[in-house]
C-alpha atoms as a PDB file:
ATOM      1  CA  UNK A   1     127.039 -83.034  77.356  1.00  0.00           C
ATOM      2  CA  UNK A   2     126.719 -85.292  74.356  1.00  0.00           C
ATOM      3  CA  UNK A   3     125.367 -83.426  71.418  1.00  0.00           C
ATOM      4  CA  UNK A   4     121.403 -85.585  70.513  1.00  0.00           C
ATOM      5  CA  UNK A   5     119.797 -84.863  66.964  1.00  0.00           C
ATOM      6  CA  UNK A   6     116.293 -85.217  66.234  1.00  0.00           C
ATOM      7  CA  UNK A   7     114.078 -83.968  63.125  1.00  0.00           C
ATOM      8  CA  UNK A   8     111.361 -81.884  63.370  1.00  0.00           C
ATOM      9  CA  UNK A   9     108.573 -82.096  60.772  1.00  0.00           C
ATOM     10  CA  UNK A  10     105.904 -79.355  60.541  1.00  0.00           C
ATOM     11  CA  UNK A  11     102.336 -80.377  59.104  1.00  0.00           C
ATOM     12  CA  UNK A  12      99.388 -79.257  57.943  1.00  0.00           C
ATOM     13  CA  UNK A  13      97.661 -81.565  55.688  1.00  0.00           C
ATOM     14  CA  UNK A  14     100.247 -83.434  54.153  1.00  0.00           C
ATOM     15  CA  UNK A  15      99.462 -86.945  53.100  1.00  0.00           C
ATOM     16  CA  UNK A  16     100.605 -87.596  49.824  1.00  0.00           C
ATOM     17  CA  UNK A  17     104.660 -87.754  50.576  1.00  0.00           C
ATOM     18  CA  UNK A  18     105.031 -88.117  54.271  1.00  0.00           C
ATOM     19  CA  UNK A  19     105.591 -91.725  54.960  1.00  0.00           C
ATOM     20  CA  UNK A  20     108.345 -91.819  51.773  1.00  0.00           C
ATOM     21  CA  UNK A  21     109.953 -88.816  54.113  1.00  0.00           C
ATOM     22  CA  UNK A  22     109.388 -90.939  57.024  1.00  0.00           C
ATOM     23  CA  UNK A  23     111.001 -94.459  55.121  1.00  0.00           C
ATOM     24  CA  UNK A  24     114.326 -92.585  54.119  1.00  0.00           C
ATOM     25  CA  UNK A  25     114.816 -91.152  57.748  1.00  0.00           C
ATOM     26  CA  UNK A  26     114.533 -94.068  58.782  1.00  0.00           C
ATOM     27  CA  UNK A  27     117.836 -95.195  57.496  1.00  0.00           C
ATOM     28  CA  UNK A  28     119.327 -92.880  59.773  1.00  0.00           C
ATOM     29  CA  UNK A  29     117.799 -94.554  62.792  1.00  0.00           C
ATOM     30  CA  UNK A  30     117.011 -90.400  64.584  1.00  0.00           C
ATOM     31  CA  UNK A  31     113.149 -89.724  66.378  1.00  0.00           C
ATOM     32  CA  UNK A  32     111.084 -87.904  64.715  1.00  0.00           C
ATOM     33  CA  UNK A  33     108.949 -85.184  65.716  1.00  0.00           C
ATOM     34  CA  UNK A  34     105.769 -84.139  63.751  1.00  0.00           C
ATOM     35  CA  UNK A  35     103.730 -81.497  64.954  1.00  0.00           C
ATOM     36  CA  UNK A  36     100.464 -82.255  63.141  1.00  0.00           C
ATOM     37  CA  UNK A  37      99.483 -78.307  62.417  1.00  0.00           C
ATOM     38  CA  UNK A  38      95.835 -78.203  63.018  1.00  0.00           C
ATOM     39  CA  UNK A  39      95.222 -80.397  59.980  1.00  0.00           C
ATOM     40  CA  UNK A  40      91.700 -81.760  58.960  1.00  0.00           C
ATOM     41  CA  UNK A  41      90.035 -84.626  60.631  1.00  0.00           C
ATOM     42  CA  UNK A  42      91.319 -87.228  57.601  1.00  0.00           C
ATOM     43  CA  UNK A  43      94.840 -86.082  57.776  1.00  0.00           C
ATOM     44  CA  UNK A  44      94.660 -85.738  61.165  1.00  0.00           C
ATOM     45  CA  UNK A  45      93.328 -89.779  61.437  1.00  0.00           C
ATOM     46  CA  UNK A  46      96.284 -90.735  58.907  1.00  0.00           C
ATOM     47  CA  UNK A  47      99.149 -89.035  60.633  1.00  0.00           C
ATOM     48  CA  UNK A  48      98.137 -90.957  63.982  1.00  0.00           C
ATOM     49  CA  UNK A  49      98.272 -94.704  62.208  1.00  0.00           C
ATOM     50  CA  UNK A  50     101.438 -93.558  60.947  1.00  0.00           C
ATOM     51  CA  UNK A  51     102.551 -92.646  64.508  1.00  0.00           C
ATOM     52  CA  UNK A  52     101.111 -96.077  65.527  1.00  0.00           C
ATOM     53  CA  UNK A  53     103.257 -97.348  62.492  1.00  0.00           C
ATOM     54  CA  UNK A  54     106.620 -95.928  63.138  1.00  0.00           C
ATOM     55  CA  UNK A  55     108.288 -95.891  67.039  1.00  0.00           C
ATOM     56  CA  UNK A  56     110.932 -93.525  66.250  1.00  0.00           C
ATOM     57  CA  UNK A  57     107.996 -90.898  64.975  1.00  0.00           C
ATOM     58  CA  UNK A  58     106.149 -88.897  67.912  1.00  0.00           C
ATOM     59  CA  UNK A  59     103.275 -86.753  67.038  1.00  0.00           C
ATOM     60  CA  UNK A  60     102.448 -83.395  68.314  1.00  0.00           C
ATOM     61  CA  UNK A  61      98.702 -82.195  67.704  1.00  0.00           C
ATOM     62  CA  UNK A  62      97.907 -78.543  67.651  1.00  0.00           C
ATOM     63  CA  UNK A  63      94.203 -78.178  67.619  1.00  0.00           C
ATOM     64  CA  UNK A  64      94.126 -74.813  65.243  1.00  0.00           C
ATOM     65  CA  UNK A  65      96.459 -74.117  62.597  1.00  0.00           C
ATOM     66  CA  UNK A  66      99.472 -72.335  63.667  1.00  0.00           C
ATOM     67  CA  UNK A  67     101.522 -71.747  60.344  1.00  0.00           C
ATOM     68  CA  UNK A  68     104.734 -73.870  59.389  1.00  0.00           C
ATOM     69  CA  UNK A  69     106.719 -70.842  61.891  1.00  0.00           C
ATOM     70  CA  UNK A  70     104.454 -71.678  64.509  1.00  0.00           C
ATOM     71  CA  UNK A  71     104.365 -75.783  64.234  1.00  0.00           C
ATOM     72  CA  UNK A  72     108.149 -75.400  64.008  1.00  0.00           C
ATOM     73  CA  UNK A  73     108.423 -73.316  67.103  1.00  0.00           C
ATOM     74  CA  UNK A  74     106.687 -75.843  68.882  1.00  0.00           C
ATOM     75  CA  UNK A  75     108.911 -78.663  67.600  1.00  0.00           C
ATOM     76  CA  UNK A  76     111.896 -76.932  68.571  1.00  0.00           C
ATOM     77  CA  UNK A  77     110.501 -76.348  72.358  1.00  0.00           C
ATOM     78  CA  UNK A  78     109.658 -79.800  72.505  1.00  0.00           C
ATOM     79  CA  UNK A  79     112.890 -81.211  71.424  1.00  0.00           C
ATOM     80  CA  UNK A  80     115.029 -78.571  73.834  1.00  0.00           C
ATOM     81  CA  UNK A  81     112.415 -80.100  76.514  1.00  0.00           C
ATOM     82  CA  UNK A  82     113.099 -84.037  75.894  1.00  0.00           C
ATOM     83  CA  UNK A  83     116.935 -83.490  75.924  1.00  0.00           C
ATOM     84  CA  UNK A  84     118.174 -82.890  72.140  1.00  0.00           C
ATOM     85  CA  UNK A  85     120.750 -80.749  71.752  1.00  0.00           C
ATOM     86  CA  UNK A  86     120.306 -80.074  67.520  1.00  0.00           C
ATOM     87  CA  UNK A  87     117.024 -81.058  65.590  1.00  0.00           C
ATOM     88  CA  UNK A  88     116.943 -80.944  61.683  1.00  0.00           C
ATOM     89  CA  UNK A  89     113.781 -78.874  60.147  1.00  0.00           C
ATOM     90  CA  UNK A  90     112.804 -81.027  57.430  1.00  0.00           C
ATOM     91  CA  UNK A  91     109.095 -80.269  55.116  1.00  0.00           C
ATOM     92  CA  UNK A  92     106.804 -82.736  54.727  1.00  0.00           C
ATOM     93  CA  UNK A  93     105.999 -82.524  50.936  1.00  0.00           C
ATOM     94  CA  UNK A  94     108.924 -84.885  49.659  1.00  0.00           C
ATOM     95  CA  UNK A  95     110.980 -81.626  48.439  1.00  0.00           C
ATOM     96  CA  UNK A  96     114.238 -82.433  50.129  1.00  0.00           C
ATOM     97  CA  UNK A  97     117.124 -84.748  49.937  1.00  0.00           C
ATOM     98  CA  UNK A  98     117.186 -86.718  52.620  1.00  0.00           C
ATOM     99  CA  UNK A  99     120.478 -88.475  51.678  1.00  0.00           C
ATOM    100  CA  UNK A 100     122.023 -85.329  52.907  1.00  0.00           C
ATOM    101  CA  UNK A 101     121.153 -85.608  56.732  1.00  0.00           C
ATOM    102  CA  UNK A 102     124.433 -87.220  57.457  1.00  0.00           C
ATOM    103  CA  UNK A 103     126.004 -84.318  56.332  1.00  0.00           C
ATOM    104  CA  UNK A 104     124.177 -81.733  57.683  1.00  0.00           C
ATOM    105  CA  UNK A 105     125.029 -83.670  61.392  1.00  0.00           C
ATOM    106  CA  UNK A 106     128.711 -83.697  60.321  1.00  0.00           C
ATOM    107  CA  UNK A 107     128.796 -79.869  59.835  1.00  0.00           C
ATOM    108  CA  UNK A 108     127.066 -79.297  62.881  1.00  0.00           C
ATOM    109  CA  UNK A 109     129.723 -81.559  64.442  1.00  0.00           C
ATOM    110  CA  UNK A 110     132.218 -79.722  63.613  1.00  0.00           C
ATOM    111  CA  UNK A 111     130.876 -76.476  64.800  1.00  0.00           C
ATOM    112  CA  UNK A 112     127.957 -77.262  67.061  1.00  0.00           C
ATOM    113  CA  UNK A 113     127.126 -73.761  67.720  1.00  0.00           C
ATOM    114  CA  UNK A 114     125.987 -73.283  63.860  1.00  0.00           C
ATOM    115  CA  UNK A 115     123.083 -73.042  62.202  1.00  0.00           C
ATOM    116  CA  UNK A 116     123.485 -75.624  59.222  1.00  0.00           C
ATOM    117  CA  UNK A 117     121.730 -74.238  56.120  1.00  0.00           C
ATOM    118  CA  UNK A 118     120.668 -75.623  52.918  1.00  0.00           C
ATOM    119  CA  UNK A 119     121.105 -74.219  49.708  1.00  0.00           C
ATOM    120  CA  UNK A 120     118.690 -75.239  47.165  1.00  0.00           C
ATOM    121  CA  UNK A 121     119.784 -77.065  43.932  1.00  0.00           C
ATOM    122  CA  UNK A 122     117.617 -76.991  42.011  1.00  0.00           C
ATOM    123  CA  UNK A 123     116.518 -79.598  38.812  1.00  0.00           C
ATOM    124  CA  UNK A 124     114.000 -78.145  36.490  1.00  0.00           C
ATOM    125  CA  UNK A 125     110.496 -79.180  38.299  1.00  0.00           C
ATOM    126  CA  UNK A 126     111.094 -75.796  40.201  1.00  0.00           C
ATOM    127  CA  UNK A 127     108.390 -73.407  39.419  1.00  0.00           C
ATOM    128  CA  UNK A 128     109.884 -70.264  37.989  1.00  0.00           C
ATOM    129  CA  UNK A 129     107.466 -68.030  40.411  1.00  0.00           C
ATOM    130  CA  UNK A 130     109.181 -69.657  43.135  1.00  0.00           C
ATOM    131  CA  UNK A 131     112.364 -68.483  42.033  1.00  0.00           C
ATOM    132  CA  UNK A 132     111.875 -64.887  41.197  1.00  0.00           C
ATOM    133  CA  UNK A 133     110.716 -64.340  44.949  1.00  0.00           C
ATOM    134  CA  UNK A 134     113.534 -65.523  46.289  1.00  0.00           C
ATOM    135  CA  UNK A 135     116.121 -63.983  44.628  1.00  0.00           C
ATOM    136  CA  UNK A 136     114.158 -60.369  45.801  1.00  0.00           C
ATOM    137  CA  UNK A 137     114.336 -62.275  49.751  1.00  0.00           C
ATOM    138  CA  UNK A 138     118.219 -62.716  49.086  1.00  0.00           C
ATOM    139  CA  UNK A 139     119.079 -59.294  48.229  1.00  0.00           C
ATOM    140  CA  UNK A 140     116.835 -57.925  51.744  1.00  0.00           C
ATOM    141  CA  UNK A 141     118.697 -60.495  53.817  1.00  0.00           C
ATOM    142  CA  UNK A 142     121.914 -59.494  52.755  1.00  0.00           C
ATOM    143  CA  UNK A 143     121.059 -55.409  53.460  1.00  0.00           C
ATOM    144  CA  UNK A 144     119.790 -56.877  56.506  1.00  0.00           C
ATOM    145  CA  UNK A 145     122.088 -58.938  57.758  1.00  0.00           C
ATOM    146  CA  UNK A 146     125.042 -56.169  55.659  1.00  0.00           C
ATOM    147  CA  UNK A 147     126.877 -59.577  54.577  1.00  0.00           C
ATOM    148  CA  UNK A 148     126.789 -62.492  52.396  1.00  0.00           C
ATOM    149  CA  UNK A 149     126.369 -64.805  55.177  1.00  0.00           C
ATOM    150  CA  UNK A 150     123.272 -66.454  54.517  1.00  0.00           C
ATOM    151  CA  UNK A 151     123.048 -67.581  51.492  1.00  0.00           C
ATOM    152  CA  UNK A 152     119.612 -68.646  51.287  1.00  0.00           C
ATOM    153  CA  UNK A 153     117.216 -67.974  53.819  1.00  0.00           C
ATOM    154  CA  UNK A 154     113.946 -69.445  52.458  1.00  0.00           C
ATOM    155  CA  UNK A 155     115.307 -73.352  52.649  1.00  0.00           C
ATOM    156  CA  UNK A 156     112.567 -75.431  54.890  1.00  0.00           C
ATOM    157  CA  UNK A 157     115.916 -77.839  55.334  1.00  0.00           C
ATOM    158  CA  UNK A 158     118.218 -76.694  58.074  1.00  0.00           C
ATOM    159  CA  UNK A 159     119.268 -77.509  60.987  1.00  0.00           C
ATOM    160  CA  UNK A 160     119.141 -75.444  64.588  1.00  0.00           C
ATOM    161  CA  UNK A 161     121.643 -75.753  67.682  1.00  0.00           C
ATOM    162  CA  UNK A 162     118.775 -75.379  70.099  1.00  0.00           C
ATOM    163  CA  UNK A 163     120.312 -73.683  72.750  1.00  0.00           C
ATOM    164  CA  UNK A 164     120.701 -70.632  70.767  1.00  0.00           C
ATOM    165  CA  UNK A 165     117.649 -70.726  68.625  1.00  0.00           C
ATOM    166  CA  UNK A 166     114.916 -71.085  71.977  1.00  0.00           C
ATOM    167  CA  UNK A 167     116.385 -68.315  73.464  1.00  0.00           C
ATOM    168  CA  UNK A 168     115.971 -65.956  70.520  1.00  0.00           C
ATOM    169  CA  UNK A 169     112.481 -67.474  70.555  1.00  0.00           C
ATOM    170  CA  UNK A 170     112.236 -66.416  74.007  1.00  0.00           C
ATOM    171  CA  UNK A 171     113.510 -63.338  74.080  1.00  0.00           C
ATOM    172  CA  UNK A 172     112.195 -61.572  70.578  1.00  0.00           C
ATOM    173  CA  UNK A 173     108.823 -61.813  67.991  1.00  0.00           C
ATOM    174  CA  UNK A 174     109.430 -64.108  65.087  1.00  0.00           C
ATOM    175  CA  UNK A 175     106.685 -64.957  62.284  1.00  0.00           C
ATOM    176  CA  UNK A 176     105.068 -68.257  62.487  1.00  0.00           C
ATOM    177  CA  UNK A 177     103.976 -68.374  58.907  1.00  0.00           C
ATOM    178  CA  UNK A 178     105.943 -68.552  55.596  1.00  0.00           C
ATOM    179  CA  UNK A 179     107.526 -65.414  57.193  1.00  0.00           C
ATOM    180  CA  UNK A 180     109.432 -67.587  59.888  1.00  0.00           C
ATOM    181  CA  UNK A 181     112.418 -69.575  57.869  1.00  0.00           C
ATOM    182  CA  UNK A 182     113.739 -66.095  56.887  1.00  0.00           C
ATOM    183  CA  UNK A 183     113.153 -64.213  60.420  1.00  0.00           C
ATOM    184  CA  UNK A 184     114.641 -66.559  62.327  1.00  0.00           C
ATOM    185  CA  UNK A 185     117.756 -66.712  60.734  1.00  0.00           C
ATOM    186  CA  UNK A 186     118.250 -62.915  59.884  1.00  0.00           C
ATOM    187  CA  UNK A 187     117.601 -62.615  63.778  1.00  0.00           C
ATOM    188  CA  UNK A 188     120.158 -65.559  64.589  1.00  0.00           C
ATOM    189  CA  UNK A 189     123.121 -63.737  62.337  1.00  0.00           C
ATOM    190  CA  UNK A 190     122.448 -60.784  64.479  1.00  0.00           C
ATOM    191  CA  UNK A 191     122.950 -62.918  67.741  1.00  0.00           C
ATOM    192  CA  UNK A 192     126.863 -63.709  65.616  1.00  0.00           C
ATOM    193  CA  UNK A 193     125.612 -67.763  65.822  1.00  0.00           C
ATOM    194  CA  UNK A 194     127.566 -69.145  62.789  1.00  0.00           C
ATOM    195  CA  UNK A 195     125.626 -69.659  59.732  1.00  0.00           C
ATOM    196  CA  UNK A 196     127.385 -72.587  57.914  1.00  0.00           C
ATOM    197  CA  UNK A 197     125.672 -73.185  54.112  1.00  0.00           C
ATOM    198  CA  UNK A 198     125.137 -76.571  52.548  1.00  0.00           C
ATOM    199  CA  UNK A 199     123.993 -77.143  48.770  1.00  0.00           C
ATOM    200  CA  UNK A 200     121.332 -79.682  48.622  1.00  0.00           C
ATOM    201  CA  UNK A 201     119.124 -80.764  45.948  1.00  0.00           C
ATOM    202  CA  UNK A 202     115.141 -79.579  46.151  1.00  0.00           C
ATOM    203  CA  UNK A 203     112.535 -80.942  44.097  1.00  0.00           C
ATOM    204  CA  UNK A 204     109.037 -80.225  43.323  1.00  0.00           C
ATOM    205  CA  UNK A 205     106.923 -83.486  43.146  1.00  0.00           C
ATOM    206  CA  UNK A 206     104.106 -83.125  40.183  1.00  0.00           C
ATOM    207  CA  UNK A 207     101.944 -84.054  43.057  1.00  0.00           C
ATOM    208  CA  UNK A 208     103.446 -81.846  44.963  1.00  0.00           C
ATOM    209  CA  UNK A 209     101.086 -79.419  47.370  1.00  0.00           C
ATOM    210  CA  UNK A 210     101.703 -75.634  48.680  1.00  0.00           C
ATOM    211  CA  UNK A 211     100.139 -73.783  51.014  1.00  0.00           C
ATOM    212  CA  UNK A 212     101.444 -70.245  50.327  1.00  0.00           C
ATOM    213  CA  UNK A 213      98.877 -67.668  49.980  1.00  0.00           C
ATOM    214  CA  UNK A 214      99.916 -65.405  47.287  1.00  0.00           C
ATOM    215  CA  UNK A 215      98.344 -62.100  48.682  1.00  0.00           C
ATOM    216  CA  UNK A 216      98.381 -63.096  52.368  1.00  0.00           C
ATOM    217  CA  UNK A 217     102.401 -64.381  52.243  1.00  0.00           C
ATOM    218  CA  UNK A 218     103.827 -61.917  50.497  1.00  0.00           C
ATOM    219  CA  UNK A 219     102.233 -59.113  52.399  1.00  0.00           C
ATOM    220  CA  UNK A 220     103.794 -60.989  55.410  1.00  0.00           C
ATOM    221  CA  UNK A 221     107.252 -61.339  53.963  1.00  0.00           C
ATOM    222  CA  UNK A 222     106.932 -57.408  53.086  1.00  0.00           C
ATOM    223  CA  UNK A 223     106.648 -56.381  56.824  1.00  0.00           C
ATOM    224  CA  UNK A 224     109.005 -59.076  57.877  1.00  0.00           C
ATOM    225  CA  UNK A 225     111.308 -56.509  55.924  1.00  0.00           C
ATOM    226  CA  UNK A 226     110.519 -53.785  56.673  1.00  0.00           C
ATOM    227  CA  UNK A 227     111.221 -55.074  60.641  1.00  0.00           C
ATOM    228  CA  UNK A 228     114.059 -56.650  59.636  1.00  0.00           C
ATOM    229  CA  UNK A 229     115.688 -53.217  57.570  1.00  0.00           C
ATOM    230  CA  UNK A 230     115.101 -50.936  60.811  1.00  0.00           C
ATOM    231  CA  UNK A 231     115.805 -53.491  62.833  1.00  0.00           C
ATOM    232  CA  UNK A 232     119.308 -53.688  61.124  1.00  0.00           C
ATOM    233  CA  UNK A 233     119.362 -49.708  61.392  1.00  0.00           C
ATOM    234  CA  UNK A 234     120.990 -49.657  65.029  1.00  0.00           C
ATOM    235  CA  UNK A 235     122.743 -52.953  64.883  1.00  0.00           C
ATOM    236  CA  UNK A 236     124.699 -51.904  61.618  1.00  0.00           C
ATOM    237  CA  UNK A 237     128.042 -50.125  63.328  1.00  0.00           C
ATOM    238  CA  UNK A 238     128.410 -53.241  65.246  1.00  0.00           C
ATOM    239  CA  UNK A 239     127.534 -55.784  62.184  1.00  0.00           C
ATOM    240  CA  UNK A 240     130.110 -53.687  59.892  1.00  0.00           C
ATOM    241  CA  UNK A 241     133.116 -54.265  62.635  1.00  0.00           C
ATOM    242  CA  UNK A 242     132.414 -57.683  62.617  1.00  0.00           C
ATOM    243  CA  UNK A 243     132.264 -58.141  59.348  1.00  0.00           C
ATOM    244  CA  UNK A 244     135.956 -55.731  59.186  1.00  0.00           C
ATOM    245  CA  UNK A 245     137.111 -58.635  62.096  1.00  0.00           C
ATOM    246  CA  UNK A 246     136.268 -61.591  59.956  1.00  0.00           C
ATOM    247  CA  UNK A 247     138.055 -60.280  57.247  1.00  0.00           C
ATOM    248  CA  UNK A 248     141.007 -59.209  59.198  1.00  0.00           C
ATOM    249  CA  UNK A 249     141.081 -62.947  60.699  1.00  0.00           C
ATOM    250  CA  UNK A 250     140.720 -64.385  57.314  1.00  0.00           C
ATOM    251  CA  UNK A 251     143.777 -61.969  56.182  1.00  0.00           C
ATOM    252  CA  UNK A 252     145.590 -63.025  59.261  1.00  0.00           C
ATOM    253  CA  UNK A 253     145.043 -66.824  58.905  1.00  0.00           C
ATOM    254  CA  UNK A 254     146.073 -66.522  55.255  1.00  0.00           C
ATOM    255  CA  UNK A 255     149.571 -64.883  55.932  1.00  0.00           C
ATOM    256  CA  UNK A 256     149.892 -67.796  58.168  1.00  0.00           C
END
């Protein structure tokens, strides 16, 4: 079966950015899919000229908001549905580099089981509450997952063999707000799908627009890990052989 990428594009009223998002995929000549996440009536009217704009873009409404998890989800069943193999998460808000598509297709390529993940490289429009957060998310993932794996698990830019990825979605509860990019992928390292990470530069437009909810997110984020930790509890003899195999194949390959 040959291997067919698409990009999926959660959102929720996101105006400002989207169609410079839109031009630079464009170079790339992949469909889009945007799953318009409940937005308001004037976002809502301006995503579907762009859809009449663009032919690679489709447009997927969802009548109430669903969170950037949920909107994703939906993407991701879509895409699996119309035949792609791999789809590309990209946000809508301008943040990422989309010069680095081409690599993150290469990668997967290579290894088309992996999850490609980016690694954000930051310049110095990133908000420093941003960062502090993170760096507390890192250090759960990697009790969680007991390995340095994933190197960053909050990136909106990654991209998903969907074969893999539906049937976790299938078969286990994920968050569908800001609680999802980091769930999914703890919950894909358990499954042993290869996490492969990419560095790729992030920047926050001064007209930028965020919809996390200070109180609201970072309660969710806390009971993603608390799941997450006893989730890990019974999984841990069999994530500490693996990671003793991976190091004894490394070893191995080395004396080679």
């Amino acid at each position: 079966m040959t291997d067919r990428y698409c990009i999926i594009i959660p959102n929720y009223n996101h105006t400002t950015h989207i169609e410079q998002v839109l031009k630079r995929i464009s170079a790339y000549e992949l469909p889009v899919i945007m799953v318009n996440d409940g937005s308001d009536s004037t976002t809502n009217d301006f995503l579907i000229a762009l859809n009449d704009k663009y032919d690679f873009l489709e447009l997927l409404h969802l009548e109430q908001n669903q969170g950037k998890g949920g909107a994703v989800m939906t993407g991701l069943r879509h895409a699996q549905q119309n035949g792609y193999t791999h789809a590309i998460q990209v946000d809508a808000d301008g943040q990422h580099a989309i010069s680095d598509v081409p690599k993150f297709i290469q990668l997967s390529k290579d290894t088309p089981e992996a999850v490609v993940c980016g690694i954000p490289d930051y310049d110095q429009s990133v908000p420093l509450g941003r960062l502090i957060p993170r760096y507390i998310t890192h250090f759960w993932v990697w009790v969680e997952t007991l390995s340095f794996r994933i190197k960053d698990s909050m990136c909106g830019f990654r991209l998903y063999p969907l074969a893999n990825t539906i049937d976790l979605i299938d078969q286990s509860s994920i968050g569908k707000r800001m609680d999802f990019d980091t769930e999914i992928l703890v919950k894909l390292d358990w499954r042993n799908v290869p996490i492969i990470n990419l560095p790729t530069r992030v920047t926050y437009p001064d007209d930028g627009s965020s919809h996390f909810q200070m109180f609201r997110d970072n309660w969710l984020i806390t009971k993603m890990h608390t799941r997450l930790f006893f989730g890990m509890l019974p999984r841990a003899p069999k994530l500490i052989a693996r990671h003793f195999k991976h190091t004894k194949a490394k070893k191995n390959n080395h004396e080679r």
